[in-house]
C-alpha atoms as a PDB file:
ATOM      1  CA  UNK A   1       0.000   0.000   0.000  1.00  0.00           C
ATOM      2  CA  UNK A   2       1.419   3.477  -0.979  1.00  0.00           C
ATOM      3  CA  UNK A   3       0.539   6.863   1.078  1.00  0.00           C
ATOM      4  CA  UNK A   4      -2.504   8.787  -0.186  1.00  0.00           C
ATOM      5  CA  UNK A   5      -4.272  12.218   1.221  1.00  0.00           C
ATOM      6  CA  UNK A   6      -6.095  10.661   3.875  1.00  0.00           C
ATOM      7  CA  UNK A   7      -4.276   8.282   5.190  1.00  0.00           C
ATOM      8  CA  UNK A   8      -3.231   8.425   8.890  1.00  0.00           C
ATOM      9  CA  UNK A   9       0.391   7.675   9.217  1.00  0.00           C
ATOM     10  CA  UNK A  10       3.150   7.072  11.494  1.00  0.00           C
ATOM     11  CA  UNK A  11       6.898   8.354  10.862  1.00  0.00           C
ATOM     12  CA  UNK A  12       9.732   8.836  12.501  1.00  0.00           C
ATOM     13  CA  UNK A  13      12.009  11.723  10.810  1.00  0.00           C
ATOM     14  CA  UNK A  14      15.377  14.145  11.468  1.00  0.00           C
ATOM     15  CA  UNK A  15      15.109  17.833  10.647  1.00  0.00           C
ATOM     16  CA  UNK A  16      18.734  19.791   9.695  1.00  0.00           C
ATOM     17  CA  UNK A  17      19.130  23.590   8.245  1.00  0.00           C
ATOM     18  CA  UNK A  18      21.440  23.090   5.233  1.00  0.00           C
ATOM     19  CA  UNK A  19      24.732  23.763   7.505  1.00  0.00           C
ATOM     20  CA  UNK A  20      23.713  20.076   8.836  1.00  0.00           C
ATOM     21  CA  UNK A  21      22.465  21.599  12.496  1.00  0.00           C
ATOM     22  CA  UNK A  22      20.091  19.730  13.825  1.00  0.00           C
ATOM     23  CA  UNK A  23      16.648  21.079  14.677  1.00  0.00           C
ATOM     24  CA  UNK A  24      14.242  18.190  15.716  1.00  0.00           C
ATOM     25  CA  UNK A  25      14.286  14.167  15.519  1.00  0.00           C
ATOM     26  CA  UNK A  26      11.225  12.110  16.617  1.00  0.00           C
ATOM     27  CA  UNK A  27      13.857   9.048  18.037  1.00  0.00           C
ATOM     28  CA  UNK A  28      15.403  10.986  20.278  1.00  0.00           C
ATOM     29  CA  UNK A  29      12.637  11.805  21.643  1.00  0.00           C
ATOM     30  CA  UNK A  30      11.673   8.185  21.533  1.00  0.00           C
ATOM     31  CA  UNK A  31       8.413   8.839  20.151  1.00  0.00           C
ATOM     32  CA  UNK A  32       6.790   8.574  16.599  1.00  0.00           C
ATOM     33  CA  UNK A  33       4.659  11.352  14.950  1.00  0.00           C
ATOM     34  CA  UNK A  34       1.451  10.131  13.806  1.00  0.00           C
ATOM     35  CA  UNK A  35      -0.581  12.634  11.560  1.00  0.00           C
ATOM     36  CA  UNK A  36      -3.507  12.536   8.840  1.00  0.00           C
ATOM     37  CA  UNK A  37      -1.741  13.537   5.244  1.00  0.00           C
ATOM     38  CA  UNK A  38      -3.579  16.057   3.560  1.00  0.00           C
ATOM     39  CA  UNK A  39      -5.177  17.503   6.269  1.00  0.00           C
ATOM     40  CA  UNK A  40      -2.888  20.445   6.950  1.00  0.00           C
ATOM     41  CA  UNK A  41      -1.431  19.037  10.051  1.00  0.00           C
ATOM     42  CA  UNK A  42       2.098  19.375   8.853  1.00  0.00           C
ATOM     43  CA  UNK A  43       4.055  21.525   6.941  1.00  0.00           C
ATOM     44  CA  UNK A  44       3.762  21.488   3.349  1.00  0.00           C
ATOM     45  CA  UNK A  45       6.375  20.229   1.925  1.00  0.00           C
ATOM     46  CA  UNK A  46       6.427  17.187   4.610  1.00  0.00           C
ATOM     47  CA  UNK A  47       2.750  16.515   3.698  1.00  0.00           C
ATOM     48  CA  UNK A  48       3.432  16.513   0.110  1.00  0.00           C
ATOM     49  CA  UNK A  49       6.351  14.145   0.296  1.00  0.00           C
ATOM     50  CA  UNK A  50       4.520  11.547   2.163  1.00  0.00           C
ATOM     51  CA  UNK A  51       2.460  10.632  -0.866  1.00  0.00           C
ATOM     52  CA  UNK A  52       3.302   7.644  -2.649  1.00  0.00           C
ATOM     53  CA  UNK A  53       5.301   6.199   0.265  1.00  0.00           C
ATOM     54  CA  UNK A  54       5.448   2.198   1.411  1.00  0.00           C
ATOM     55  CA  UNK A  55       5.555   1.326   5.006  1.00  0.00           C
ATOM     56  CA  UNK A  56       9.513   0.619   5.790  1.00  0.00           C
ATOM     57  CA  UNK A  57      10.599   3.578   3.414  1.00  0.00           C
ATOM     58  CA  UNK A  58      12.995   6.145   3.900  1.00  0.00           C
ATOM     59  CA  UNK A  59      12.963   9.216   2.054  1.00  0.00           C
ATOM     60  CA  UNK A  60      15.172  12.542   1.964  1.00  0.00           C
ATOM     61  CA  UNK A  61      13.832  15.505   0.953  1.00  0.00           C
ATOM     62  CA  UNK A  62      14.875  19.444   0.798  1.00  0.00           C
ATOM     63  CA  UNK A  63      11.945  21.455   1.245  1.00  0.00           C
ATOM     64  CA  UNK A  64      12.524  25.570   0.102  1.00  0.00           C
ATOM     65  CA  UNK A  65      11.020  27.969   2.754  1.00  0.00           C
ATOM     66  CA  UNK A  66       7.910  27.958   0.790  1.00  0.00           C
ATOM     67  CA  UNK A  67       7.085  24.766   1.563  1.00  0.00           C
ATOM     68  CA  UNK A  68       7.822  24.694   5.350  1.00  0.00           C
ATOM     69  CA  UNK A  69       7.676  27.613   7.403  1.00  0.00           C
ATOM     70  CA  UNK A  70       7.337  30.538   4.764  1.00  0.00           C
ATOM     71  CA  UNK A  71       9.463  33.475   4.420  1.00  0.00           C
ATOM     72  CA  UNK A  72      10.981  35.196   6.445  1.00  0.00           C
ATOM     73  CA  UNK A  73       8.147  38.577   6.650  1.00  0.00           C
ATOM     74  CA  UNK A  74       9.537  42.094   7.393  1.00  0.00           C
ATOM     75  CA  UNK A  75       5.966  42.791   8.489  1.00  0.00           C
ATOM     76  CA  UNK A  76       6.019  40.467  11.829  1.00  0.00           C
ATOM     77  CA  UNK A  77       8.359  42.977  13.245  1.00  0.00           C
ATOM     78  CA  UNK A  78       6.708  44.834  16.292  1.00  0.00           C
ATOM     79  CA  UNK A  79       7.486  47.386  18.511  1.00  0.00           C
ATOM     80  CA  UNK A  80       6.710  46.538  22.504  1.00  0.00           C
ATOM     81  CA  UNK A  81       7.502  49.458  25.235  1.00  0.00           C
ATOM     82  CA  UNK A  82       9.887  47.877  27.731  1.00  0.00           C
ATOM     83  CA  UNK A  83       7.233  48.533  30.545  1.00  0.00           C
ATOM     84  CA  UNK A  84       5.789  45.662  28.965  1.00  0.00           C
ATOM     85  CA  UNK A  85       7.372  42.681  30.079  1.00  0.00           C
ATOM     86  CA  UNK A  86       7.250  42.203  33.746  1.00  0.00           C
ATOM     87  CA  UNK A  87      10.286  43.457  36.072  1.00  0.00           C
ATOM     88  CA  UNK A  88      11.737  39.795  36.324  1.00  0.00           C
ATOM     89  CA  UNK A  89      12.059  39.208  32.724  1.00  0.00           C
ATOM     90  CA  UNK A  90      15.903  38.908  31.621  1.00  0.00           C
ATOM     91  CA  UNK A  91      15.903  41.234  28.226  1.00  0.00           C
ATOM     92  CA  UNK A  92      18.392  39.668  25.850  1.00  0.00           C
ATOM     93  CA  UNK A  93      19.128  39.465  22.075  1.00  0.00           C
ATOM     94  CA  UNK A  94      17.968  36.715  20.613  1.00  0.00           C
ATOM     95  CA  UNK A  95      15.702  35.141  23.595  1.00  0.00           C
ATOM     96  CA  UNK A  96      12.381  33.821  23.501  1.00  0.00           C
ATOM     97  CA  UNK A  97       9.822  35.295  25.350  1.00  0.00           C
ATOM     98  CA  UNK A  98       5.911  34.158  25.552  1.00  0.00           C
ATOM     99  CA  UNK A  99       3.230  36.915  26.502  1.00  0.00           C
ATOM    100  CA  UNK A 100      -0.436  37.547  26.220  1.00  0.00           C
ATOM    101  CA  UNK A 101      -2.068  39.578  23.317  1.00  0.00           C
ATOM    102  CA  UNK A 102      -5.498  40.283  22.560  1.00  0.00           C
ATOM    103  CA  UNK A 103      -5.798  37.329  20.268  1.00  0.00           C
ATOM    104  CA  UNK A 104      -4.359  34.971  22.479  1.00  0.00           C
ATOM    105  CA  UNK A 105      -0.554  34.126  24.039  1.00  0.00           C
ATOM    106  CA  UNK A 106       2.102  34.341  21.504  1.00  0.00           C
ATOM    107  CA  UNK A 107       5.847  33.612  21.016  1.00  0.00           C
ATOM    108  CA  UNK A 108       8.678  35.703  19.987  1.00  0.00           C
ATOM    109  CA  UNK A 109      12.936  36.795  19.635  1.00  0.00           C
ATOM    110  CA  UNK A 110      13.583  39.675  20.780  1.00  0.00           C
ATOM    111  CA  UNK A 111      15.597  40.894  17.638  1.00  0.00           C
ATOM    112  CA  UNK A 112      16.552  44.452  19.361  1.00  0.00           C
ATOM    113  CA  UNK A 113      16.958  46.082  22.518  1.00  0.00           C
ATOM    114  CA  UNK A 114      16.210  49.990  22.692  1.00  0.00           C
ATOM    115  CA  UNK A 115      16.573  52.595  25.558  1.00  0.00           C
ATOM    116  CA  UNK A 116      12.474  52.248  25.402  1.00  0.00           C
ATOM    117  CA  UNK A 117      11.262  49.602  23.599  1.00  0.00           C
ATOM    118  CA  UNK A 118      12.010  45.942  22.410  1.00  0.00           C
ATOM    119  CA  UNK A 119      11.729  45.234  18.734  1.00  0.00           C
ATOM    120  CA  UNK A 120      10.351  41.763  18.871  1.00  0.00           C
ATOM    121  CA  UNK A 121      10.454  39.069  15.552  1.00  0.00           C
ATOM    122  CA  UNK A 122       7.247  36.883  15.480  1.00  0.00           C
ATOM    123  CA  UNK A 123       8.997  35.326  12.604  1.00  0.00           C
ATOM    124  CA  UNK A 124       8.533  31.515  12.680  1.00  0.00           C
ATOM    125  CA  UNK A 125      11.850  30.969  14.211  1.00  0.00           C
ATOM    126  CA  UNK A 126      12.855  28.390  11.155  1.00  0.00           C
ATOM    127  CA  UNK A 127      11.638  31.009   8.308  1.00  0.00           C
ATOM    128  CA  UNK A 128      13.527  31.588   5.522  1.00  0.00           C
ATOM    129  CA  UNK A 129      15.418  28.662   6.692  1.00  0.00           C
ATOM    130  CA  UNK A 130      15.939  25.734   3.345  1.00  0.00           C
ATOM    131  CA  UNK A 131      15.293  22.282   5.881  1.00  0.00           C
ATOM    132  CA  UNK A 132      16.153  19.008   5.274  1.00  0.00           C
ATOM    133  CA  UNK A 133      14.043  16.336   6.508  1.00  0.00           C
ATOM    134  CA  UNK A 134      15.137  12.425   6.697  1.00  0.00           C
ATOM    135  CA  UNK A 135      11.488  10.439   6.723  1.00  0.00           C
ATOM    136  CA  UNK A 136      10.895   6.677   7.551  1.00  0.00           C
ATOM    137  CA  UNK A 137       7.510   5.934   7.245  1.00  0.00           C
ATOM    138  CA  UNK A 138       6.079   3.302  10.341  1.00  0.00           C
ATOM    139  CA  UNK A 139       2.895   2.487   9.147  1.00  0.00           C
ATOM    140  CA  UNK A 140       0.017   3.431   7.089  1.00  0.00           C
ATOM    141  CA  UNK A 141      -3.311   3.567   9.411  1.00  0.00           C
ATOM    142  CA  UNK A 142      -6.134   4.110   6.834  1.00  0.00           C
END
């Protein structure tokens, strides 16, 4: 049986950025992802290259920032007053801090530090980024 849109699956997989660092890998977490193909769950370019797999494959694929996180937008720049972010939160370049917006908590890197204001980056933080992805597909769960 080959992978169609539809079809739950189970795969293990290793993410790298093109200078071969590693950014995620179901084994060592020691747990399998398990996701619907098609159904927007996943990325995609992971989605698309699931199609037309057999159980036991492995595939390697180089998915462009199009098909994985986007690129990276100017836009998603925004400018927070320091009074902000409570007193005990360490300010640094390049950090990840969580708050609370009006539509809901959010995630960002704090791409600048001003006298006044942060300039935060809600930038996926692997936009822009080419990723390679290693995929061994489990089992097909139809």
């Amino acid at each position: 049986m080959k992978v169609k849109n539809g079809h739950n699956v189970e795969v293990h997989y290793k993410g790298t950025l093109t200078d071969g660092t590693e950014f995620d890998n179901s084994r060592e977490r020691g747990d399998t992802l398990q996701f619907t193909v098609g159904s927007g769950q996943m990325i995609q370019g992971f989605d698309a290259a699931m199609v037309g797999m057999a159980e036991g494959e492995v595939k390697n694929v180089t998915l462009a920032p199009e098909e994985a996180y986007g690129t990276h937008v100017p836009e998603a720049f925004r400018n927070v007053p320091r009074e902000a972010f409570e007193s005990d939160v360490e300010l640094e370049l390049g950090k990840v801090v969580q708050g609370n917006s009006p539509n809901g908590p959010f995630f960002a890197k704090i791409h600048e530090l001003k006298e006044s204001e942060v300039i935060l980056d809600f930038n996926h933080p692997l936009a822009g980024q080419e990723l390679n992805f290693e995929i061994e597909l489990v089992s097909i769960n139809s």
